[in-house]
N, C-alpha and C. Protein backbone atom coordinates (compact mmCIF):
# COMPACT_ATOMS: atom_id res chain seq x y z
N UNK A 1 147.80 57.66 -47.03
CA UNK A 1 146.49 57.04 -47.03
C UNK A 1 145.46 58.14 -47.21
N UNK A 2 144.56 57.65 -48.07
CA UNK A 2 143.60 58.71 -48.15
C UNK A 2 142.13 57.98 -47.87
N UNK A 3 141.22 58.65 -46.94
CA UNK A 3 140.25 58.54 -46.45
C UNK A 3 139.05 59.25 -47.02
N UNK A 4 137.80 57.97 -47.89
CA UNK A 4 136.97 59.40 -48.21
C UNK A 4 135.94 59.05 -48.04
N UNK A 5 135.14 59.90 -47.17
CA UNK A 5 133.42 59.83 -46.80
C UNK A 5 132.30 60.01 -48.14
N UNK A 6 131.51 59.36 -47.75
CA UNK A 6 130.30 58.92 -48.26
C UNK A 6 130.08 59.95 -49.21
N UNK A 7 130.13 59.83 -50.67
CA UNK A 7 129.94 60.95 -51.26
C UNK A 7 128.20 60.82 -51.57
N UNK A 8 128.00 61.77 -52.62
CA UNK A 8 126.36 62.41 -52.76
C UNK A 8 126.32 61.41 -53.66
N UNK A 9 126.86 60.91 -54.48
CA UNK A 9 126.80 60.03 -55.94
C UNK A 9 127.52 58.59 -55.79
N UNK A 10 127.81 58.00 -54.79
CA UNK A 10 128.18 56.46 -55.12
C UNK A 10 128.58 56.28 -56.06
N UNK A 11 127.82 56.01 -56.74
CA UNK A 11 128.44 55.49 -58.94
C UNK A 11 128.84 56.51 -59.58
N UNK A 12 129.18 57.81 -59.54
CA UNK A 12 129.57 58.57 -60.03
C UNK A 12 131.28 58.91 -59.29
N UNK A 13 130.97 58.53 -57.92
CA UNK A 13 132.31 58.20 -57.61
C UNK A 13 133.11 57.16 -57.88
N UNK A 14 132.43 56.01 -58.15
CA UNK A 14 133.15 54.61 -58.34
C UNK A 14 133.81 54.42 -59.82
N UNK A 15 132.48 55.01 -60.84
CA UNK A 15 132.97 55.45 -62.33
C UNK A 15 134.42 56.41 -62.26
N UNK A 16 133.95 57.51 -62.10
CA UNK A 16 135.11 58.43 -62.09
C UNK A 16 136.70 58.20 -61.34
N UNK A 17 136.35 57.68 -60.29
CA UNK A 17 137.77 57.15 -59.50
C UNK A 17 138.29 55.89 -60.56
N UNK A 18 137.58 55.22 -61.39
CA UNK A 18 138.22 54.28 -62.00
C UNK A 18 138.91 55.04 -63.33
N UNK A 19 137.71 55.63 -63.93
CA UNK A 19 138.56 55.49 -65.21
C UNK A 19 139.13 57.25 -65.24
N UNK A 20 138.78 57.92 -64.48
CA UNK A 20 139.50 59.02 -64.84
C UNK A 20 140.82 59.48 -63.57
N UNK A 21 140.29 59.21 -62.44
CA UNK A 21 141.45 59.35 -61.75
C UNK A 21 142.33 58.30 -60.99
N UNK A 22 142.21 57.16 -61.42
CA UNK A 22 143.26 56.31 -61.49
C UNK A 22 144.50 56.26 -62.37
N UNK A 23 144.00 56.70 -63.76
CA UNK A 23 144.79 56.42 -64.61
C UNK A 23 145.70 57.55 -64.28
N UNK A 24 145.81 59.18 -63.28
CA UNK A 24 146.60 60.34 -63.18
C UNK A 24 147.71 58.99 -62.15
N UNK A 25 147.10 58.52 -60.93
CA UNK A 25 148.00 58.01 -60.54
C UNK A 25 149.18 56.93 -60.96
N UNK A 26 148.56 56.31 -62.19
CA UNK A 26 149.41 55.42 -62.74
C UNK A 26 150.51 56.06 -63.37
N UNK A 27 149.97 57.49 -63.71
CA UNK A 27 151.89 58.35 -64.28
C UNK A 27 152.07 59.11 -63.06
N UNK A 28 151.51 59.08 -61.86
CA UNK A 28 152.23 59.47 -60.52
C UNK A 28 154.13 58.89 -60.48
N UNK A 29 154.62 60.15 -60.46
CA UNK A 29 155.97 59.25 -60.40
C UNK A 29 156.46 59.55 -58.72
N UNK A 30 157.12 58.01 -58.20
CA UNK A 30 157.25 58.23 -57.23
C UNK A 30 156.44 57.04 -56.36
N UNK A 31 155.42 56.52 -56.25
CA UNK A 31 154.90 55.72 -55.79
C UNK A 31 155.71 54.24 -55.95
N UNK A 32 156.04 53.54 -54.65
CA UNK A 32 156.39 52.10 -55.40
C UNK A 32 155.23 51.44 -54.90
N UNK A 33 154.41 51.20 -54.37
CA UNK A 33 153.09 50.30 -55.00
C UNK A 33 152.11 51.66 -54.59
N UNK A 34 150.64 51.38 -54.68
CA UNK A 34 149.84 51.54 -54.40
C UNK A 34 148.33 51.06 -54.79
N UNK A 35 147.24 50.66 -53.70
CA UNK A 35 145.95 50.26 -53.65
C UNK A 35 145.02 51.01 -53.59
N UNK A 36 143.78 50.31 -53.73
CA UNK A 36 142.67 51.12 -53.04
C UNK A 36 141.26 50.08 -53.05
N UNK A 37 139.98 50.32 -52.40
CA UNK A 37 139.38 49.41 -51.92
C UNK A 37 137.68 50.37 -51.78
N UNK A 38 136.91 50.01 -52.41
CA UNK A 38 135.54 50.12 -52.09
C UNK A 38 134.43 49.60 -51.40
N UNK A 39 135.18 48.67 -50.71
CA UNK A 39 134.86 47.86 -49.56
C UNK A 39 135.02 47.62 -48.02
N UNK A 40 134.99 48.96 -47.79
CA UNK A 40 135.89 49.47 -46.54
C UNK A 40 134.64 49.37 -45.47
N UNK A 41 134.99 48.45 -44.29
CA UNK A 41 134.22 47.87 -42.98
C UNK A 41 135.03 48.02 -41.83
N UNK A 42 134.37 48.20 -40.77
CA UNK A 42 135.15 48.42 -39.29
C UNK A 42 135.00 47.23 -38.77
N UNK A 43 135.47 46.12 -38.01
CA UNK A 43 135.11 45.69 -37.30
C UNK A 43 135.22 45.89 -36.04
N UNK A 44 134.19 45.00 -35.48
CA UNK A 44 134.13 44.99 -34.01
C UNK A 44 134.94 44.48 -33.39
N UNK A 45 135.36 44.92 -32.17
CA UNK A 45 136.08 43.81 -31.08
C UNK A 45 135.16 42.81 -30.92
N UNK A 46 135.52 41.61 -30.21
CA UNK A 46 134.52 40.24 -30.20
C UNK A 46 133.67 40.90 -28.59
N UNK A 47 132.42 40.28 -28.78
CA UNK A 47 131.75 40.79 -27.92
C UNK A 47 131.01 41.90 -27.97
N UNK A 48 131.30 43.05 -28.70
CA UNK A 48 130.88 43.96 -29.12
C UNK A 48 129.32 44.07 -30.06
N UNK A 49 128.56 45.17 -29.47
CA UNK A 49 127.33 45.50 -30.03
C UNK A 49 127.23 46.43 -31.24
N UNK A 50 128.55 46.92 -31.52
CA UNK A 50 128.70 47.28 -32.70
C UNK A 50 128.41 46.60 -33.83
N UNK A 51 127.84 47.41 -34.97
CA UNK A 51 127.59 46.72 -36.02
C UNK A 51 128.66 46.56 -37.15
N UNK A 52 130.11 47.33 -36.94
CA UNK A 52 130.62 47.88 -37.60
C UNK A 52 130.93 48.84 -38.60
N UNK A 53 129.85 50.11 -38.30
CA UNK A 53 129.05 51.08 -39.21
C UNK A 53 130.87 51.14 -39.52
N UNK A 54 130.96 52.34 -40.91
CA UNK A 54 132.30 52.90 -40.93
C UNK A 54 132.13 54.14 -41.76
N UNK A 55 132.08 55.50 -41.27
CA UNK A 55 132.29 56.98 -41.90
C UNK A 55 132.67 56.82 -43.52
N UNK A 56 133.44 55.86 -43.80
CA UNK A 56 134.56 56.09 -44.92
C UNK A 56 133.97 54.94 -45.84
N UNK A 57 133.74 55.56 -47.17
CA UNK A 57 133.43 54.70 -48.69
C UNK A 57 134.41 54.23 -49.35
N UNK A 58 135.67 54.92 -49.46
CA UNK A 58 136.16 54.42 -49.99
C UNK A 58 138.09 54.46 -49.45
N UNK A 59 139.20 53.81 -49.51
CA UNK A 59 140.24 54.18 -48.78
C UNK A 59 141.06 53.85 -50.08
N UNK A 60 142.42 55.06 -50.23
CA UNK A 60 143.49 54.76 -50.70
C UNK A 60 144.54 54.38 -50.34
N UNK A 61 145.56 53.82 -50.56
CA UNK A 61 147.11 53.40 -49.92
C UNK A 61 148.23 53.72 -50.95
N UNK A 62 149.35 54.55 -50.84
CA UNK A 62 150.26 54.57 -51.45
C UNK A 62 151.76 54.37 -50.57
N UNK A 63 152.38 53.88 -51.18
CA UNK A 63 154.16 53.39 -50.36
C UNK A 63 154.68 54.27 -51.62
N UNK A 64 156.04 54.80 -50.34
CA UNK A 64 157.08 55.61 -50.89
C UNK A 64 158.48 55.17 -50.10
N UNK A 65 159.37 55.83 -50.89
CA UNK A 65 160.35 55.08 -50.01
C UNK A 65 160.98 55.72 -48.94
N UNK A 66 160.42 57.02 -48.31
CA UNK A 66 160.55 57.82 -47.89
C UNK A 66 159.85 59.35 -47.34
N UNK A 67 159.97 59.88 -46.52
CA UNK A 67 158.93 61.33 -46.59
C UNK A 67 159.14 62.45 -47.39
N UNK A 68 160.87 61.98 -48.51
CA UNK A 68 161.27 62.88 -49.55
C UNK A 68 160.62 62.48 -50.32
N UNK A 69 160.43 61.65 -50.61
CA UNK A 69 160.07 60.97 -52.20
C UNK A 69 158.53 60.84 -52.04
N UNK A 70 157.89 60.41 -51.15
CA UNK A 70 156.41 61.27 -51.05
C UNK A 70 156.30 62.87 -51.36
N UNK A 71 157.14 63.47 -50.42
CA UNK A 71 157.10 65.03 -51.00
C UNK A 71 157.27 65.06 -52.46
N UNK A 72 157.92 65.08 -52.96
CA UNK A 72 158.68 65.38 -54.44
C UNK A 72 157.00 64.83 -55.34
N UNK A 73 156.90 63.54 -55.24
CA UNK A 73 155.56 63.27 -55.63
C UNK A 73 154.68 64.08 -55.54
N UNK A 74 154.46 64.88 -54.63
CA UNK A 74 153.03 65.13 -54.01
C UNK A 74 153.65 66.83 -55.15
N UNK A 75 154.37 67.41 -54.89
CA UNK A 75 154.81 68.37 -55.91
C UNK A 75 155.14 68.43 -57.24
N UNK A 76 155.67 67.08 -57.55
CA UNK A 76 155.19 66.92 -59.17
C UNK A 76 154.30 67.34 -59.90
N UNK A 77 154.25 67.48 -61.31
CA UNK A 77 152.84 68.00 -61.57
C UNK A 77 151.94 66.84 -61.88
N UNK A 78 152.24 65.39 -62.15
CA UNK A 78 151.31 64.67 -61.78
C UNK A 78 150.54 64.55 -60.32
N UNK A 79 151.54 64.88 -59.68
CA UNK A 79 150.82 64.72 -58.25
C UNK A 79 149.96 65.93 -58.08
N UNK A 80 150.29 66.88 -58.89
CA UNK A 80 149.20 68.53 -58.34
C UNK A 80 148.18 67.87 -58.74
N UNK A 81 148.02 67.42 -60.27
CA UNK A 81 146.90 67.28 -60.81
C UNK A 81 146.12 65.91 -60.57
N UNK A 82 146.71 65.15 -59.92
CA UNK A 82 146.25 63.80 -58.75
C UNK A 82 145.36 64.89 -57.59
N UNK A 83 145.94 65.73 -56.96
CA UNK A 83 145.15 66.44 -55.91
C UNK A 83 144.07 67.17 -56.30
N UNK A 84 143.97 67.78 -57.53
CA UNK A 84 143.33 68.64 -57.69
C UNK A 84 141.95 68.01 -58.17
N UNK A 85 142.23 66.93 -58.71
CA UNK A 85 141.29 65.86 -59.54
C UNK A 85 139.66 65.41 -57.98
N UNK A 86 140.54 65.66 -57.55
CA UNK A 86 139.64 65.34 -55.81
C UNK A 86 138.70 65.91 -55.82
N UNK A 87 138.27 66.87 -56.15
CA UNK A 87 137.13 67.51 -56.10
C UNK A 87 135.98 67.28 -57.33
N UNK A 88 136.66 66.44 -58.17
CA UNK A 88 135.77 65.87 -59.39
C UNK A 88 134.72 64.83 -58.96
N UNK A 89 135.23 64.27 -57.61
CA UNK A 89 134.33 62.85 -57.09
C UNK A 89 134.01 62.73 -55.68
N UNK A 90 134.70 63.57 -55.00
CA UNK A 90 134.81 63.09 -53.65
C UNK A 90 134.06 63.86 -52.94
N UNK A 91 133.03 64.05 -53.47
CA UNK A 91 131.45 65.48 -52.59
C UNK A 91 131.50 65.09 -51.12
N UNK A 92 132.12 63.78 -50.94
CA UNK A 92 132.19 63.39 -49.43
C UNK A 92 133.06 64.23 -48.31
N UNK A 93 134.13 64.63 -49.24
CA UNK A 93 135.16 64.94 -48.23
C UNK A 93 136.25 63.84 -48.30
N UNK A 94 137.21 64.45 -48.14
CA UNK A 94 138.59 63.04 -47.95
C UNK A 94 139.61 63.49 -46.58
N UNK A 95 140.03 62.48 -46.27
CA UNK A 95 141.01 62.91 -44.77
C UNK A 95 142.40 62.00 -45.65
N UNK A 96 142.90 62.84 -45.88
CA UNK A 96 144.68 62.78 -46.19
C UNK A 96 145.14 61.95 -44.71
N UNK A 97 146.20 61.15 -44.60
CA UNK A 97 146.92 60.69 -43.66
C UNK A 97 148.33 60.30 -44.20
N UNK A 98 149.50 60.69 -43.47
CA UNK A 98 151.00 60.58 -43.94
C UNK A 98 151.65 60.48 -42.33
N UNK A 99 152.67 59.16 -42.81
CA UNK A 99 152.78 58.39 -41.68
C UNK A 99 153.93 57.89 -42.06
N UNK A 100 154.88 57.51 -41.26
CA UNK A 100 156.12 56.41 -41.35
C UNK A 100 155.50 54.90 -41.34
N UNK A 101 155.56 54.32 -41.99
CA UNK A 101 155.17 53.10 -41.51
C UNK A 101 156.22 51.93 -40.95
N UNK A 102 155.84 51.51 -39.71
CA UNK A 102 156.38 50.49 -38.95
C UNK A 102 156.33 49.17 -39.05
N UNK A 103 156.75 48.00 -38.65
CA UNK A 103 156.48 47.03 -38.45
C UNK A 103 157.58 45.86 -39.68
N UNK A 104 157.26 44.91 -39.91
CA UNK A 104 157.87 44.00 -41.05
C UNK A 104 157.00 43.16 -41.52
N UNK A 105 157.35 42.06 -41.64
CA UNK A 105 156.79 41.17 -42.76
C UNK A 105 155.96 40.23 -41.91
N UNK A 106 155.35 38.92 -42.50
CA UNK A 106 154.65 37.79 -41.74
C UNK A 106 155.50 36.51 -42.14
């Protein structure tokens, strides 16, 4: 999961994450799905005086089938040049997160 704060340019991030660094992830090899979302809100617990402010503009999601096959990805040279591309848009800052994921289906 990738986490990224409020950059200096909004539309220069939203442009660029679409058409130039999406398309590195689509020859990402290694991913079996992945999302992402420009609509990212906190909510409140009920009762709460929170407004739901939230640090983060924009969030990514990628599934792997494994913490090898994430690695191997992330060392590919699509994946270098997926990382490196980060600094073309993200003046915000991004928080990387890598995780097992738990749970099943509904």
């Amino acid at each position: 999961m990738v986490l990224y704060s409020e950059p200096d340019d909004p539309d220069h991030f939203r442009d660029y994450y679409v058409t130039h660094h999406l398309p590195l992830v689509v020859n990402w090899p290694g991913p079996l799905a992945w999302r992402y979302s420009f609509d990212v809100t906190a909510v409140s617990p009920p009762g709460s005086a929170t407004k739901g402010d939230t640090p983060y503009f924009a969030v990514f999601e990628a599934d792997f089938a494994d913490a090898a096959a994430m690695a191997a990805a992330r060392a590919s040279e699509y994946g270098q040049r997926v990382a490196a591309d980060v600094a073309n848009y993200a003046t915000g800052g991004a928080v990387v997160l890598h995780y097992p994921a738990q749970g099943g289906t509904a």
